[in-house]
Protein backbone atom coordinates (compact mmCIF):
# COMPACT_ATOMS: atom_id res chain seq x y z
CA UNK A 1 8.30 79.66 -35.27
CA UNK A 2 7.74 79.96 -31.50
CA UNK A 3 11.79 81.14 -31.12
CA UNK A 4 10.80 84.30 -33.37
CA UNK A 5 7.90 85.05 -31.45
CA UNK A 6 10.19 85.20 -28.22
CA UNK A 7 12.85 87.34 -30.18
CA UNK A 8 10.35 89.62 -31.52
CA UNK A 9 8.41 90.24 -28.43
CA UNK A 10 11.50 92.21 -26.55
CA UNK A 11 14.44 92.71 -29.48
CA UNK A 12 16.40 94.77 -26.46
CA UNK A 13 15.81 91.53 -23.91
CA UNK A 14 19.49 90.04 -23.64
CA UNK A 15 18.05 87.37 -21.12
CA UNK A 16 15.98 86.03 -23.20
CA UNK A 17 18.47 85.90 -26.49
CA UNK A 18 20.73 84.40 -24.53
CA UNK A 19 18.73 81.43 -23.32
CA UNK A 20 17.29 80.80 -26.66
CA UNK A 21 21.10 80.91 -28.35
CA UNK A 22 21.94 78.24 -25.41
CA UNK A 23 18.88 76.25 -26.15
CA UNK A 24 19.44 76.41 -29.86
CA UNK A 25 23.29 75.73 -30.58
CA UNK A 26 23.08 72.04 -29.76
CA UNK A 27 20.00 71.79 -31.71
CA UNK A 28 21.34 73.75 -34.74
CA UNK A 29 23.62 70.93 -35.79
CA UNK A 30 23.02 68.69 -38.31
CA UNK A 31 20.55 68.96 -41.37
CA UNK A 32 17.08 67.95 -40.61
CA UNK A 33 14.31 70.21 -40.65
CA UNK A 34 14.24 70.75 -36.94
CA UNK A 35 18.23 71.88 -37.07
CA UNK A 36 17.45 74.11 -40.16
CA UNK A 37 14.27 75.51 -37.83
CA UNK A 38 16.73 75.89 -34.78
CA UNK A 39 19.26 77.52 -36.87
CA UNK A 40 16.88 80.53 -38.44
CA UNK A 41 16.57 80.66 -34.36
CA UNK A 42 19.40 80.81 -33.16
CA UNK A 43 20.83 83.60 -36.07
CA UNK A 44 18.01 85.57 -34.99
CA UNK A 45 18.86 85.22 -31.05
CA UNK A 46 22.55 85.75 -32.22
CA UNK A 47 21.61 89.10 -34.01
CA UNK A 48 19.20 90.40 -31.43
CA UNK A 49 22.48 90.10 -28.76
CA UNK A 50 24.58 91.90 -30.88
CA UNK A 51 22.50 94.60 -31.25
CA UNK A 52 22.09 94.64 -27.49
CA UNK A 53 25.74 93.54 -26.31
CA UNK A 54 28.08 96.61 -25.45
CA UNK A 55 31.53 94.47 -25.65
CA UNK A 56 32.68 94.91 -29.14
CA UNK A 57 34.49 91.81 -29.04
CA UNK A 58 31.38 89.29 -27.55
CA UNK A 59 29.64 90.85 -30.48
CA UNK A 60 32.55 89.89 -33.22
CA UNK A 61 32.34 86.29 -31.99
CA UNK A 62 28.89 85.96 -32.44
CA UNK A 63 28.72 87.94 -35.49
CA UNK A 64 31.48 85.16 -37.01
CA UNK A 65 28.94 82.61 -35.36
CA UNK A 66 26.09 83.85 -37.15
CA UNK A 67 28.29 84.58 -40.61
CA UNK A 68 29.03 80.55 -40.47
CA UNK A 69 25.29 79.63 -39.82
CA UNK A 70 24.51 81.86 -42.66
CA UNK A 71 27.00 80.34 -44.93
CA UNK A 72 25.33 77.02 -44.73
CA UNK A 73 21.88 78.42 -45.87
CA UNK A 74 21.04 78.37 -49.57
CA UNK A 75 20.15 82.16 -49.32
CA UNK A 76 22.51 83.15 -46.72
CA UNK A 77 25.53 84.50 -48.39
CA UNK A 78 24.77 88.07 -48.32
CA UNK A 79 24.02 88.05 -44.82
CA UNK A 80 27.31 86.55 -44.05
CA UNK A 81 29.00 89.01 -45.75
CA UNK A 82 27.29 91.74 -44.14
CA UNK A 83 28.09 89.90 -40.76
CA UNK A 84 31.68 89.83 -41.65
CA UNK A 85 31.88 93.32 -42.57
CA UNK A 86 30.81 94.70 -39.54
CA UNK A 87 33.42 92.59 -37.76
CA UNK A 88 35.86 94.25 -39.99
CA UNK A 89 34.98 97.83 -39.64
CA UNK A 90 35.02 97.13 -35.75
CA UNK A 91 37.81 94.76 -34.91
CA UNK A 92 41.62 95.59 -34.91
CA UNK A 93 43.08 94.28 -38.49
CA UNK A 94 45.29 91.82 -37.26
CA UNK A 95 42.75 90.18 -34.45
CA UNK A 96 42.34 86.64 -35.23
CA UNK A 97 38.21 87.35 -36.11
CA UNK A 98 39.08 89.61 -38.46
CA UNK A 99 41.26 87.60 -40.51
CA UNK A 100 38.58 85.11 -40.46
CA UNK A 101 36.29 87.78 -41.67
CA UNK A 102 38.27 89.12 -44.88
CA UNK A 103 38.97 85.81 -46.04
CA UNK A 104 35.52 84.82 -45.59
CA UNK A 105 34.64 87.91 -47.88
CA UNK A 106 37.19 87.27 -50.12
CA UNK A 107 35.33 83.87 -51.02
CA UNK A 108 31.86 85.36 -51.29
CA UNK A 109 33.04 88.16 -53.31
């Protein structure tokens, strides 16, 4: 997994995460084994930036972007829900992403 390798090389190198989450989205789609390879990518470029990012709200939308890659993996849920929480405990209650995020936890739970 070459995208890994790039991730794991720098974990505080936003340049990099954020090519590699362009270069992966439009490869992500679908269900072959190249967008299931692109998508472990692509949630690990998505969790590297928002570790990095500063703006609390960037970081909610790709925190709901990795929370609905995660829900299509067989072993994904609790990932997800983790995701979702941390949009929770950081967004206003009534923001749109949070709304998403509690109802999305209300399902896994």
């Amino acid at each position: 997994m070459q995208y890994r390798r790039l991730i794991e090389r720098n974990r505080n190198d936003r340049e990099t995460a954020e090519a590699l989450v362009g270069l992966l989205r439009p490869k992500a789609q679908g269900e072959s084994g190249e967008a299931a390879t692109a998508r472990e990518g692509l949630i690990d470029a998505l969790s590297v930036l928002t570790e990095i990012l500063d703006d609390t709200g960037r970081r909610a939308e790709l925190l709901a972007e990795a929370a609905a890659l995660l829900d299509r993996e067989a072993d994904g849920g609790e990932r997800a829900a983790d995701c979702r929480e941390r949009i929770v405990a950081t967004m206003p209650v009534d923001h749109p992403l949070a709304i998403d995020a509690v109802a999305g936890l209300i399902r896994h739970y």
